[in-house]
C-alpha atoms as a PDB file:
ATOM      1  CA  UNK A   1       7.288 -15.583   7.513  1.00  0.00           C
ATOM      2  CA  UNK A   2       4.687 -13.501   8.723  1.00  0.00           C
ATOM      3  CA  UNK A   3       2.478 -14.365   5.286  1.00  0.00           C
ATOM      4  CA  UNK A   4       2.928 -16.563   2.636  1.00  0.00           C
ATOM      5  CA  UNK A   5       1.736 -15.283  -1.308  1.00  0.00           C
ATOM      6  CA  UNK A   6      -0.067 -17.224  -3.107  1.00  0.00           C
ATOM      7  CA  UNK A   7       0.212 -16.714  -7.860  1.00  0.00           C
ATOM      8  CA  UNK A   8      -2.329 -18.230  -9.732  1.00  0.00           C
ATOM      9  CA  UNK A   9      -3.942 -17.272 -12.872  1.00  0.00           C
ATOM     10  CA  UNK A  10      -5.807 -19.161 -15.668  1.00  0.00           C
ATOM     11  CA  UNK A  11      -3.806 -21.473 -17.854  1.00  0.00           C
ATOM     12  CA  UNK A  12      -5.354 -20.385 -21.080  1.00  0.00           C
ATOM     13  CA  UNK A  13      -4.269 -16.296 -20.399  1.00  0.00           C
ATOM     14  CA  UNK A  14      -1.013 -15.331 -22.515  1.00  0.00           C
ATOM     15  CA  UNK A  15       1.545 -13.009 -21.498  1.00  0.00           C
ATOM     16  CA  UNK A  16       1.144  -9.560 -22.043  1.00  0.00           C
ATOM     17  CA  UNK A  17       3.480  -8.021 -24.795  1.00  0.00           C
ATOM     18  CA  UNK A  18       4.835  -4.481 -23.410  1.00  0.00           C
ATOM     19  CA  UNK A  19       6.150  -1.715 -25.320  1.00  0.00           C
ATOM     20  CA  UNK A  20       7.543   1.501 -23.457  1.00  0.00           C
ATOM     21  CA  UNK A  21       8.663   4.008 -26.026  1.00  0.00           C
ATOM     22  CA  UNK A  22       8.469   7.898 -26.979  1.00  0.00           C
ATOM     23  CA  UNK A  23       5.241   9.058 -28.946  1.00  0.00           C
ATOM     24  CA  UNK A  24       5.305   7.372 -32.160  1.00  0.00           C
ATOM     25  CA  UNK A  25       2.565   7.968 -34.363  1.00  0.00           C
ATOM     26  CA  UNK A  26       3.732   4.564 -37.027  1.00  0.00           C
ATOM     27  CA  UNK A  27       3.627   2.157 -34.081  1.00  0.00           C
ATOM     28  CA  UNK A  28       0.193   3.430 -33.232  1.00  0.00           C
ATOM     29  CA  UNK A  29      -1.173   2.789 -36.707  1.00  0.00           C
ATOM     30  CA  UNK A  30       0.660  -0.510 -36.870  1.00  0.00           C
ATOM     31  CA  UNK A  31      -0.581  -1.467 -33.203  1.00  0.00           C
ATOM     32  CA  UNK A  32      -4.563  -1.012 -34.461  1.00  0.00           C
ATOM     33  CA  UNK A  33      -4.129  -2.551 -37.500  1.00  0.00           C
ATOM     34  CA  UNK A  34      -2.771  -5.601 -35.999  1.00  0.00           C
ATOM     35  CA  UNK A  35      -5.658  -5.755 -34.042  1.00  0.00           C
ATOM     36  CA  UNK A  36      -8.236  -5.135 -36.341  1.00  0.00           C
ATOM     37  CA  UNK A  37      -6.735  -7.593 -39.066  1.00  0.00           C
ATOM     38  CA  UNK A  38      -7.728 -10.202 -36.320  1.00  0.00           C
ATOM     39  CA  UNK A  39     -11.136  -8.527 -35.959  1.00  0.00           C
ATOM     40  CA  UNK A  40     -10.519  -7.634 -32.465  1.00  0.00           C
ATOM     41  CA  UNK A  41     -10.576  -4.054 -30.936  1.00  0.00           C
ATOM     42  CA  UNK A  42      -8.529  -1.606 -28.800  1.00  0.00           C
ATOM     43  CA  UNK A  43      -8.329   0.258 -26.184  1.00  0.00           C
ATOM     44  CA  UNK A  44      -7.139   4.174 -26.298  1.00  0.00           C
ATOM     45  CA  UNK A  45      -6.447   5.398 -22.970  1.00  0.00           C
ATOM     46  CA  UNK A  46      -5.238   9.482 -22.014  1.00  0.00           C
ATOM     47  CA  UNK A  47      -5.115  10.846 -18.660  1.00  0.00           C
ATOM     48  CA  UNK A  48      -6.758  14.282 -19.197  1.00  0.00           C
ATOM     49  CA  UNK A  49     -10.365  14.685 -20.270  1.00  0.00           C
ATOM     50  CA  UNK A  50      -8.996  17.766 -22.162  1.00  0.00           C
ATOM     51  CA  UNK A  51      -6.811  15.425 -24.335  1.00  0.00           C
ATOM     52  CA  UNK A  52      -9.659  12.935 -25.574  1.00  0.00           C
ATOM     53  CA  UNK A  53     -10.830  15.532 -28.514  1.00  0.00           C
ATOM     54  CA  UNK A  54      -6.941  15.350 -29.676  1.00  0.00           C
ATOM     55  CA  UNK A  55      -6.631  11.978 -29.634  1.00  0.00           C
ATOM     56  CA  UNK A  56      -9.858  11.172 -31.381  1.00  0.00           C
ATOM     57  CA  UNK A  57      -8.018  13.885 -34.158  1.00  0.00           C
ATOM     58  CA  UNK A  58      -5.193  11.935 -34.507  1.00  0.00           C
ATOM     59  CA  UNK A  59      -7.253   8.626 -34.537  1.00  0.00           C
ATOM     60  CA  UNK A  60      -9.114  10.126 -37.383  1.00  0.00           C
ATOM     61  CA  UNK A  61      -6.115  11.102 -39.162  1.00  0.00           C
ATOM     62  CA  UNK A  62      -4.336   7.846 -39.522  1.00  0.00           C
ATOM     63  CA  UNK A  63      -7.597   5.452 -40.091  1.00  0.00           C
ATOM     64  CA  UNK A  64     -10.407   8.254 -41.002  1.00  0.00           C
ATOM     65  CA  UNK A  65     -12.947   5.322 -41.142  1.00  0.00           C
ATOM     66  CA  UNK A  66     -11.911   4.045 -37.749  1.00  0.00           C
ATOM     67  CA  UNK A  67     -15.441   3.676 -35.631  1.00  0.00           C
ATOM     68  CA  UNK A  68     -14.229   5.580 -32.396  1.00  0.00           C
ATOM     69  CA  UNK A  69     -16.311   6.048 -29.032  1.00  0.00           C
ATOM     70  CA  UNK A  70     -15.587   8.170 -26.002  1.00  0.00           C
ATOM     71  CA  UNK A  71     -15.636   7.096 -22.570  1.00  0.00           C
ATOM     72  CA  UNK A  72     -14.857   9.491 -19.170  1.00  0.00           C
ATOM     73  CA  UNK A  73     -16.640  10.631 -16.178  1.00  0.00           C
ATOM     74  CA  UNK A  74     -18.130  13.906 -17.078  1.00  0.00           C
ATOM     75  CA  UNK A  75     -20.750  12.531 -19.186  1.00  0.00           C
ATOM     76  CA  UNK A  76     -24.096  12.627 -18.225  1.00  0.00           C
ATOM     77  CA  UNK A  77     -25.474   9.656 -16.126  1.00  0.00           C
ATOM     78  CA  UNK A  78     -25.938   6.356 -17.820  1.00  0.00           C
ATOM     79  CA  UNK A  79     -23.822   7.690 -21.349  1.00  0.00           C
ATOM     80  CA  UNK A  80     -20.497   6.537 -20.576  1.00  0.00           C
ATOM     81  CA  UNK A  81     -21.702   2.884 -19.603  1.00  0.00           C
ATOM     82  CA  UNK A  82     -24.027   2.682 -22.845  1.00  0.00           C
ATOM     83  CA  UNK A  83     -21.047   3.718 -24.806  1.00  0.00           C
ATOM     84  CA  UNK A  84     -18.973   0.608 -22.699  1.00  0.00           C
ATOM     85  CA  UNK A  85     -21.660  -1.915 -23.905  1.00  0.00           C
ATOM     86  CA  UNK A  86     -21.971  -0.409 -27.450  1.00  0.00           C
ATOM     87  CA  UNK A  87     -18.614  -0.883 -27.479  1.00  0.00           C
ATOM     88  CA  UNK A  88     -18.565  -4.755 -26.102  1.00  0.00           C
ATOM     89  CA  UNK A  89     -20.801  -5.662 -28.326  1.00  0.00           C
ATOM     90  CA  UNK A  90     -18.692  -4.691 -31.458  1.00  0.00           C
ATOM     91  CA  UNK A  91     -20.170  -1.592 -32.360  1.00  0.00           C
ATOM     92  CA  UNK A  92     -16.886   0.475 -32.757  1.00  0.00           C
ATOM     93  CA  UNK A  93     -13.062  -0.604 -33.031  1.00  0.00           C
ATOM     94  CA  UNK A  94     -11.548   1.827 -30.146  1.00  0.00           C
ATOM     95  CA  UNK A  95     -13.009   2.628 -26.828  1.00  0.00           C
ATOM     96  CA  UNK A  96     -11.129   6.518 -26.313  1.00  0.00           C
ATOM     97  CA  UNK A  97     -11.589   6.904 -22.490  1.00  0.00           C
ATOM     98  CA  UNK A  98      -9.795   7.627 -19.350  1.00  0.00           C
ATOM     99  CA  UNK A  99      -9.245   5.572 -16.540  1.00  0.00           C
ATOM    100  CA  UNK A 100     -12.793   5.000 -15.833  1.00  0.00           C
ATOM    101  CA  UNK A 101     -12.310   1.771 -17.622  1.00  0.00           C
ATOM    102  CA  UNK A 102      -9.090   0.548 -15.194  1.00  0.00           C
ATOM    103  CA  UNK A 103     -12.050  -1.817 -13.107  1.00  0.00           C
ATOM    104  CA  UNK A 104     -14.511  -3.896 -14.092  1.00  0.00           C
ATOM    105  CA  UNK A 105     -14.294  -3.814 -17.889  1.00  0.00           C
ATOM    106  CA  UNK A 106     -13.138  -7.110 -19.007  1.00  0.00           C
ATOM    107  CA  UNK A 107     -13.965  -7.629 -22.508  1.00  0.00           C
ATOM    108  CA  UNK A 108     -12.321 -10.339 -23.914  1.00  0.00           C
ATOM    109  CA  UNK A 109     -12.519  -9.593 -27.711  1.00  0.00           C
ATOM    110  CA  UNK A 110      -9.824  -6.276 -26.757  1.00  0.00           C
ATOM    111  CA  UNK A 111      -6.460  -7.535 -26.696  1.00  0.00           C
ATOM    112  CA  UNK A 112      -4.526  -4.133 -27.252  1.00  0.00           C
ATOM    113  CA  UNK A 113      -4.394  -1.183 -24.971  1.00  0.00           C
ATOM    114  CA  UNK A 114      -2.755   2.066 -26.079  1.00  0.00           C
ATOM    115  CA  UNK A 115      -1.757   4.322 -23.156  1.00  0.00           C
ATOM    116  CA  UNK A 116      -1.179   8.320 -24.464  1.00  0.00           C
ATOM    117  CA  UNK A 117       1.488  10.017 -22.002  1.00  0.00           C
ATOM    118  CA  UNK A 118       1.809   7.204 -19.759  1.00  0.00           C
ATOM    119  CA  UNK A 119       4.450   9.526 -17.487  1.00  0.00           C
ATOM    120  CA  UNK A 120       1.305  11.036 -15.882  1.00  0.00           C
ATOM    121  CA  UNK A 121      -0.307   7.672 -14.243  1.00  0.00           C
ATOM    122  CA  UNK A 122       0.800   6.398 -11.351  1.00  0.00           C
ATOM    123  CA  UNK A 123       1.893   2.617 -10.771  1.00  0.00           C
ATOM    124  CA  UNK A 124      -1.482   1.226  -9.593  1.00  0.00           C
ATOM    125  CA  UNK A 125      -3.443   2.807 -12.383  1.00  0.00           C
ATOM    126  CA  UNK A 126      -1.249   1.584 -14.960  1.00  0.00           C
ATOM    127  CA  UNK A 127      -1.538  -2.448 -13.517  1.00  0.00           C
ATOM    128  CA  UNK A 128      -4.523  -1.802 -13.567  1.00  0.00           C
ATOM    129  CA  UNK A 129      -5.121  -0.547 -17.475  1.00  0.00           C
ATOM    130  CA  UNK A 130      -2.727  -3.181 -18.265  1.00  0.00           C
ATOM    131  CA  UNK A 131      -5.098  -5.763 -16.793  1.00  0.00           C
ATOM    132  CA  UNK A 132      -8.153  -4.599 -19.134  1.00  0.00           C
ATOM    133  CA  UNK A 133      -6.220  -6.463 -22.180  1.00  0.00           C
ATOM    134  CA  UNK A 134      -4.917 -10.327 -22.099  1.00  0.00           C
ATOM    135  CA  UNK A 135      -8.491 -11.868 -21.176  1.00  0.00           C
ATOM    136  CA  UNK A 136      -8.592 -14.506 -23.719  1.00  0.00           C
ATOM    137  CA  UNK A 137      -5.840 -17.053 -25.275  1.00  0.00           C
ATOM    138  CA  UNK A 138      -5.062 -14.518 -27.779  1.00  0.00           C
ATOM    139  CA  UNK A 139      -1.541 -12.524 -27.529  1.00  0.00           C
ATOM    140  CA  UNK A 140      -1.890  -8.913 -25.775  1.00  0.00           C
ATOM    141  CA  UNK A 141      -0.031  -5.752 -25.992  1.00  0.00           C
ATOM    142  CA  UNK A 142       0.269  -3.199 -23.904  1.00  0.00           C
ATOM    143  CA  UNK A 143       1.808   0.398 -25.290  1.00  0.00           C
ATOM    144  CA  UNK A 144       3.038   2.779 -22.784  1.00  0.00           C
ATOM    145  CA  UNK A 145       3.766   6.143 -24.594  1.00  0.00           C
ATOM    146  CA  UNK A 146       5.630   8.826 -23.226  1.00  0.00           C
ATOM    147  CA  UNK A 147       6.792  12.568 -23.537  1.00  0.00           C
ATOM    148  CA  UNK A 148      10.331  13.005 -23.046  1.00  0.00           C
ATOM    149  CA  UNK A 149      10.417  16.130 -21.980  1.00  0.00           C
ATOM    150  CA  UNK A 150       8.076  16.139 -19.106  1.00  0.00           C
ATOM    151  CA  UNK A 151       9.157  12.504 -17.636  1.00  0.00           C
ATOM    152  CA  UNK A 152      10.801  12.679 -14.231  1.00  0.00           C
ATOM    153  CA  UNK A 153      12.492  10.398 -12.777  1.00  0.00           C
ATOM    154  CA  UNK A 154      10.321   8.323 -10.672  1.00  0.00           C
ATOM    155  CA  UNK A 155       7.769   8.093 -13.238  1.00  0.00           C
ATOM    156  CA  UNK A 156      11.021   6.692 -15.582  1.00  0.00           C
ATOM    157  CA  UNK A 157      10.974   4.282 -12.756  1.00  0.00           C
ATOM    158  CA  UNK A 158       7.567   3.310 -12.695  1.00  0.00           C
ATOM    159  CA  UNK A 159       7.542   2.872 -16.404  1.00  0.00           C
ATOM    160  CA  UNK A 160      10.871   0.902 -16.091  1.00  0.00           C
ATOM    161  CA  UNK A 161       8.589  -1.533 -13.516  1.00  0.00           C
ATOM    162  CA  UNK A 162       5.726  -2.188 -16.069  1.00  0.00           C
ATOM    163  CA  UNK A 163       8.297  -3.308 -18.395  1.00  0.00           C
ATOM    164  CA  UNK A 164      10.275  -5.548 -16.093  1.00  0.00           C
ATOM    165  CA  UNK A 165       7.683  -7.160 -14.215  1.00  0.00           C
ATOM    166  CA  UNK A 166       5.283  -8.511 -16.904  1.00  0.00           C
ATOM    167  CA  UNK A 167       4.613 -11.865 -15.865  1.00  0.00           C
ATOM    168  CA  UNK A 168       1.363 -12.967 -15.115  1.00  0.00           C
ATOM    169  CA  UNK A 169       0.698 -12.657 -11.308  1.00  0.00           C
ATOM    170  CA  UNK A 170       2.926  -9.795 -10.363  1.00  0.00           C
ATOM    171  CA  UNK A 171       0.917  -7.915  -8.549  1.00  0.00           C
ATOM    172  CA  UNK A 172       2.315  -7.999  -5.313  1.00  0.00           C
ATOM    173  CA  UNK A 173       5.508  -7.367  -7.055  1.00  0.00           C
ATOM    174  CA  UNK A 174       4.679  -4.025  -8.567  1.00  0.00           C
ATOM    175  CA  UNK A 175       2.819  -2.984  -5.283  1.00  0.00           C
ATOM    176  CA  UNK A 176       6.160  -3.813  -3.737  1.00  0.00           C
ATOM    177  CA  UNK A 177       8.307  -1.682  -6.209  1.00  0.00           C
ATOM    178  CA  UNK A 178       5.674   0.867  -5.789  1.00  0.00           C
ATOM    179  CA  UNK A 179       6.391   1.349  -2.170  1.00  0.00           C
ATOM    180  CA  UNK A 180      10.358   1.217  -3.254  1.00  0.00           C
ATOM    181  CA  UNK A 181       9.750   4.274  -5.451  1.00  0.00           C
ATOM    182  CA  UNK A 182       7.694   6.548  -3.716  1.00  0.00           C
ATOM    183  CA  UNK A 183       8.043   5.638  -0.039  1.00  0.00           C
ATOM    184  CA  UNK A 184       6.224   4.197   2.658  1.00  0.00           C
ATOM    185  CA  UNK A 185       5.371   7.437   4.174  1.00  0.00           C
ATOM    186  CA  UNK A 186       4.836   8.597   7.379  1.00  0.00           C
ATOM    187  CA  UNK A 187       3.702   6.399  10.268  1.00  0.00           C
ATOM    188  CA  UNK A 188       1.514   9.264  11.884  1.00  0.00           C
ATOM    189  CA  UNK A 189       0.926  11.393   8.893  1.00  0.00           C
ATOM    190  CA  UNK A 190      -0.486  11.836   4.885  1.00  0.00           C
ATOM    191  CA  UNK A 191       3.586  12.367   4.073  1.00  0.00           C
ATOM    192  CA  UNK A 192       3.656   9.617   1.112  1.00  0.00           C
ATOM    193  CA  UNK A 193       7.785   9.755   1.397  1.00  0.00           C
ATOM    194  CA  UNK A 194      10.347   7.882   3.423  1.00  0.00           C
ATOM    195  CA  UNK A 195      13.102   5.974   3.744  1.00  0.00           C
ATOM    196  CA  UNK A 196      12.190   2.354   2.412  1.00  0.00           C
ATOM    197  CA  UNK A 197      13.941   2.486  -0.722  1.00  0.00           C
ATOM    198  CA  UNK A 198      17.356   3.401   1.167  1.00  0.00           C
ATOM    199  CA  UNK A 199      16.874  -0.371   2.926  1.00  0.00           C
ATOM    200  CA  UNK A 200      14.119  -2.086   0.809  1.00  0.00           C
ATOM    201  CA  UNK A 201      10.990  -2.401   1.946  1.00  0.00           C
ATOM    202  CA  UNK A 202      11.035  -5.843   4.240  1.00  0.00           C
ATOM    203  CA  UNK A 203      13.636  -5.063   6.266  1.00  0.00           C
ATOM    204  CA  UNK A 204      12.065  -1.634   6.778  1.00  0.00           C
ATOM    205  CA  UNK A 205       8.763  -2.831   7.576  1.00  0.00           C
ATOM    206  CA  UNK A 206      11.101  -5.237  10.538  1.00  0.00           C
ATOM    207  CA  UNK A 207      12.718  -2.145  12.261  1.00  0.00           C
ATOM    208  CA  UNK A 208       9.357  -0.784  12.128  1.00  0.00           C
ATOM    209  CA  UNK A 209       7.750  -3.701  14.059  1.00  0.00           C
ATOM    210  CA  UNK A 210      11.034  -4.082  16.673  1.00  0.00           C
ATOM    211  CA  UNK A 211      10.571  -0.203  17.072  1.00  0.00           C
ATOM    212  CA  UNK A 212       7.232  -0.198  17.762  1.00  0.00           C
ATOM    213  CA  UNK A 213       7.110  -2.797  19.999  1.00  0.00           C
ATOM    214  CA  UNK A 214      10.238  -1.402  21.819  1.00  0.00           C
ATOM    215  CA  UNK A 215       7.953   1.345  22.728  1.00  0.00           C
ATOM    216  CA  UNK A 216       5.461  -0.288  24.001  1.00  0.00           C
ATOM    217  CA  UNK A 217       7.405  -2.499  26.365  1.00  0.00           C
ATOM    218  CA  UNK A 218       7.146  -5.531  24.358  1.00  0.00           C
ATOM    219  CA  UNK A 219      10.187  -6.759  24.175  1.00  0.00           C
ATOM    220  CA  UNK A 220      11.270  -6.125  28.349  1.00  0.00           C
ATOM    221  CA  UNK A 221      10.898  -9.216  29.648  1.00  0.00           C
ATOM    222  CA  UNK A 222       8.195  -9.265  31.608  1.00  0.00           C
ATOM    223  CA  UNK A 223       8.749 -10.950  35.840  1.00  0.00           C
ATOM    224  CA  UNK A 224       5.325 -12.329  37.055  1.00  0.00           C
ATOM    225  CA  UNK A 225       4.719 -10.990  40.602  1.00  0.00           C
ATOM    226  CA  UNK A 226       5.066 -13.778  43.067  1.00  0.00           C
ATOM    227  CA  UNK A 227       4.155 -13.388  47.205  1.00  0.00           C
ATOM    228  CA  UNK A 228       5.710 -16.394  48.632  1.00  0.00           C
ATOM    229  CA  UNK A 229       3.695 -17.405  51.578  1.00  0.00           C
ATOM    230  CA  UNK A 230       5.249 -19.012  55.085  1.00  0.00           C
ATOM    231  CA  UNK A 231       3.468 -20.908  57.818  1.00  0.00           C
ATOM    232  CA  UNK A 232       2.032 -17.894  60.400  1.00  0.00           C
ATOM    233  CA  UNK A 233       1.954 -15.086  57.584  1.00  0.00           C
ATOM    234  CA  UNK A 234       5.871 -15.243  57.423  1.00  0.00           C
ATOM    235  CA  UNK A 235       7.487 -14.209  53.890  1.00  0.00           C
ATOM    236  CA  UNK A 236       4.321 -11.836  52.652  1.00  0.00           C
ATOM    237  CA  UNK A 237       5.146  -8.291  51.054  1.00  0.00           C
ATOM    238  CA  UNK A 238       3.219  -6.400  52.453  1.00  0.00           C
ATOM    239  CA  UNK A 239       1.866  -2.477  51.415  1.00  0.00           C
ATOM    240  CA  UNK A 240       1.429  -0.384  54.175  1.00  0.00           C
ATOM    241  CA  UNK A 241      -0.629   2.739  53.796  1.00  0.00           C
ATOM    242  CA  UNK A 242       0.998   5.989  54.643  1.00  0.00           C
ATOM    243  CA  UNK A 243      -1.476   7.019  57.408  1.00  0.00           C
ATOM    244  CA  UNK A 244       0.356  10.744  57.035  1.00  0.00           C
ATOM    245  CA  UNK A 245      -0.478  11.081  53.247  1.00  0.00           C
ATOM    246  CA  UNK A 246      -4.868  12.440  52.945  1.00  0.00           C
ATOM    247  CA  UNK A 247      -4.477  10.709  49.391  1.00  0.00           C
ATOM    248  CA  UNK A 248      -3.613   7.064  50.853  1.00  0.00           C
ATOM    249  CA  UNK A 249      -1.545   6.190  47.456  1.00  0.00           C
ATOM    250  CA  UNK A 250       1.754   6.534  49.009  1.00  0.00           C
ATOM    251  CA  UNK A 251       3.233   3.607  51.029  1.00  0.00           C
ATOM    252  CA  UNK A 252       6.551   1.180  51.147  1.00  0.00           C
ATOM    253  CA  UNK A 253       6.826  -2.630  51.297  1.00  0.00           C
ATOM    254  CA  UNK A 254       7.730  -4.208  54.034  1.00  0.00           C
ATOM    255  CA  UNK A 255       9.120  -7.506  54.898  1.00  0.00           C
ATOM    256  CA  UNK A 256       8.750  -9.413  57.986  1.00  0.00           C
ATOM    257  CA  UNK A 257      12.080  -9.236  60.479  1.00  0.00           C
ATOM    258  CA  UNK A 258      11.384 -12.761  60.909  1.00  0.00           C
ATOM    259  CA  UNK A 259      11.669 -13.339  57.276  1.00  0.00           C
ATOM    260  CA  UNK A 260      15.146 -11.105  56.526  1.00  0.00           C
ATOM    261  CA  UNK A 261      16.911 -10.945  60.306  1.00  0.00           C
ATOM    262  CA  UNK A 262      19.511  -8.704  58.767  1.00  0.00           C
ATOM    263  CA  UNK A 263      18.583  -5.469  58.911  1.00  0.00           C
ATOM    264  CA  UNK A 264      20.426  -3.944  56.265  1.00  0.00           C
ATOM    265  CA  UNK A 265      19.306  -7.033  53.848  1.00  0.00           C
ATOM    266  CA  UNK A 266      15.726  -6.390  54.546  1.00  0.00           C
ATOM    267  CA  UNK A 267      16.056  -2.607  53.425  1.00  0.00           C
ATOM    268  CA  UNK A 268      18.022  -3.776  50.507  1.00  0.00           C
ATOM    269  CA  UNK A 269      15.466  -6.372  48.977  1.00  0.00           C
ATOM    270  CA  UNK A 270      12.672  -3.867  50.427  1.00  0.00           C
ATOM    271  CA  UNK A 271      13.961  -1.295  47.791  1.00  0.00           C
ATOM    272  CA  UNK A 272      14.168  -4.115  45.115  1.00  0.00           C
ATOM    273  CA  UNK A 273      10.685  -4.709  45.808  1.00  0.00           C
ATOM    274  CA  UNK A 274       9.665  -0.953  45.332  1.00  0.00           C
ATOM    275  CA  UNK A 275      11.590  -0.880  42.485  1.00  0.00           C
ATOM    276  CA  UNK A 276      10.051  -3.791  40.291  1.00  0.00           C
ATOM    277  CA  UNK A 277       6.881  -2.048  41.222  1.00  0.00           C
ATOM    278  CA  UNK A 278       7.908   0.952  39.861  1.00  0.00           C
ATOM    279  CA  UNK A 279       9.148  -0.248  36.435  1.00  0.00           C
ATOM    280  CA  UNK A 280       5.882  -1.829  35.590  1.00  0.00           C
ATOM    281  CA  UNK A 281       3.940   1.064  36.537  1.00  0.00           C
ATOM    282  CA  UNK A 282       6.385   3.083  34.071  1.00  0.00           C
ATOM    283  CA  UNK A 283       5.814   0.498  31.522  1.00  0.00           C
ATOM    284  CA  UNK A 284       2.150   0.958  31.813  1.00  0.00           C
ATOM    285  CA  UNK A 285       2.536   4.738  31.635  1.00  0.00           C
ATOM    286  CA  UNK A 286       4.481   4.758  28.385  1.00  0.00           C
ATOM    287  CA  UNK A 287       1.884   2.222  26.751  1.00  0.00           C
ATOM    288  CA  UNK A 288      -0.885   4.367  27.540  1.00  0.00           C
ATOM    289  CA  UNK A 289       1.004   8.020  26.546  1.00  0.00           C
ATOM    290  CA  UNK A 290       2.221   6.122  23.010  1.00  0.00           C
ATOM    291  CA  UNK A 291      -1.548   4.963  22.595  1.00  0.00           C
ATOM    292  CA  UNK A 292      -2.757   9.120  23.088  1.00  0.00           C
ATOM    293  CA  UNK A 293      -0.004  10.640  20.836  1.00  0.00           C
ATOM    294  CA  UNK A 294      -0.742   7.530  17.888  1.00  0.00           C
ATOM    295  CA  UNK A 295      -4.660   8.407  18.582  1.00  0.00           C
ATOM    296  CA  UNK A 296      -3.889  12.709  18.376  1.00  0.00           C
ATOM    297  CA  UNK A 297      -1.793  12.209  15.760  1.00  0.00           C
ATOM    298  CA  UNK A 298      -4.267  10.362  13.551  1.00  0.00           C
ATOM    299  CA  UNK A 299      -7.021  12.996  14.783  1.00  0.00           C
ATOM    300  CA  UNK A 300      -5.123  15.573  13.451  1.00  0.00           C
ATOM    301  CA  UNK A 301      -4.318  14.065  10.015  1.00  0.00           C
ATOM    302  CA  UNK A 302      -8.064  13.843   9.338  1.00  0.00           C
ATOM    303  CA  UNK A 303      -9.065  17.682  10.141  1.00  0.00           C
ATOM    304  CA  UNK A 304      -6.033  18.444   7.433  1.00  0.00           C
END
């Protein structure tokens, strides 16, 4: 195996609960109070700053004395983390906010996350929402609401991924899927699409590697250049320099008559000689071209 993957996690943690369903404004009231009858609090999560001002409506409207703070990246410097500690330290019962919070909010006393229109995240962000809840030995849940008439099909799948692999310590798991669903992309290029999902992802990433290293010559097997050396100088290959040529690069090898008597032998393992040359030099010509069209290729992906 070229690694080996190593789960851990902490003993006391509980698995998350999921729920994928359509927009359902009774499991949403049922979801908060369940948390707050255990005096915890919850996290209310949209993708669209535009949609925070309708959410907090429809907060309001089910639990109109529900203490709700906002949370996003267009507030002014230093508001959205003093609403993230007001918040921790118990000072409201929802945190309405948009994926600002998906690192480095761990607050232990929120075991309930509430994702509005789920369809629009992509995998990553959504492991990584899901990991904001489940931080003590209390049970978690994790909502995942979607439209259905805007879902498409990959983001069916990605949903369909969230629910399956739930487990604590799947993250290399849903990175995997990931890659399933969308593609490993292009080798030389920003194309996120391919052909992974057509032969799963490990075998693709193995004809990748034997493809690659069939292009640089890897796999040709390689035959050290030997000069086997006689008493009196008999046996060496030697390069004689075309005294004709004004460059000097062209030449042939010859071998000693005393070495090969035959004459037609001696021209015969001449060639061979001149050959083997050859090849290597070819290999070392391909290496170097593949090197300069990986190198414009990569210079051309950052000017677009």
């Amino acid at each position: 195996m070229d690694f080996a993957l190593l789960v851990s996690f902490i003993y006391s943690d509980c698995y998350i609960d999921h729920v994928v369903c359509f927009v359902d404004e009774r499991m949403i009231k049922d979801a908060i109070e369940r948390e707050l009858a255990r005096q915890g609090q919850v996290f209310y999560v949209v993708p669209r700053i535009a949609q925070l001002e309708d959410a907090e409506k429809l907060l309001t409207r089910i639990f109109p004395k529900l203490r709700v703070i906002q949370a996003h990246g267009r507030m002014s410097r230093g508001t959205a983390e003093d609403n993230v500690a007001s918040f921790a330290e118990g000072n409201h019962d929802v945190l309405l906010a948009t994926t600002v919070i998906e690192n480095g909010v761990d607050i232990p006393r929120v075991n309930t996350i509430i994702i509005q229109n789920a369809q629009a995240f992509g995998m990553s962000t959504l492991y990584q929402l899901r990991g904001r809840v489940g931080r003590s030995d209390l049970q978690a849940y994790a909502y995942f609401f979607h439209k259905n008439d805007v879902i498409t099909e990959q983001s069916a799948q990605r949903l369909q991924a969230m629910a399956d692999l739930h487990e604590l310590g799947s993250g290399f798991d849903v990175a995997n899927r990931d890659l399933e669903i969308r593609g490993a992309g292009s080798l030389l290029g920003t194309e996120q699409s391919g052909m992974a999902a057509k032969v799963g992802f490990d075998l693709y990433m193995r004809m990748l590697k034997k493809s690659i290293r069939q292009l640089r010559g890897l796999d040709i097997p390689m035959v050290p250049r030997c000069n086997v050396l006689l008493p009196g100088g008999e046996g060496s290959i030697e390069w004689e320099e075309n005294n004709d040529n004004m460059d000097g690069n062209e030449g042939s090898y010859l071998i000693p008559e005393s070495f090969i008597e035959d004459d037609k032998e001696r021209i015969k393992q001449e060639g061979v000689a001149r050959l083997v040359s050859t090849l290597c030099y070819g290999i070392i010509i391909t290496f170097k071209c593949f090197s300069w069209l990986i190198f414009s290729f990569m210079h051309i992906g950052r000017e677009h």
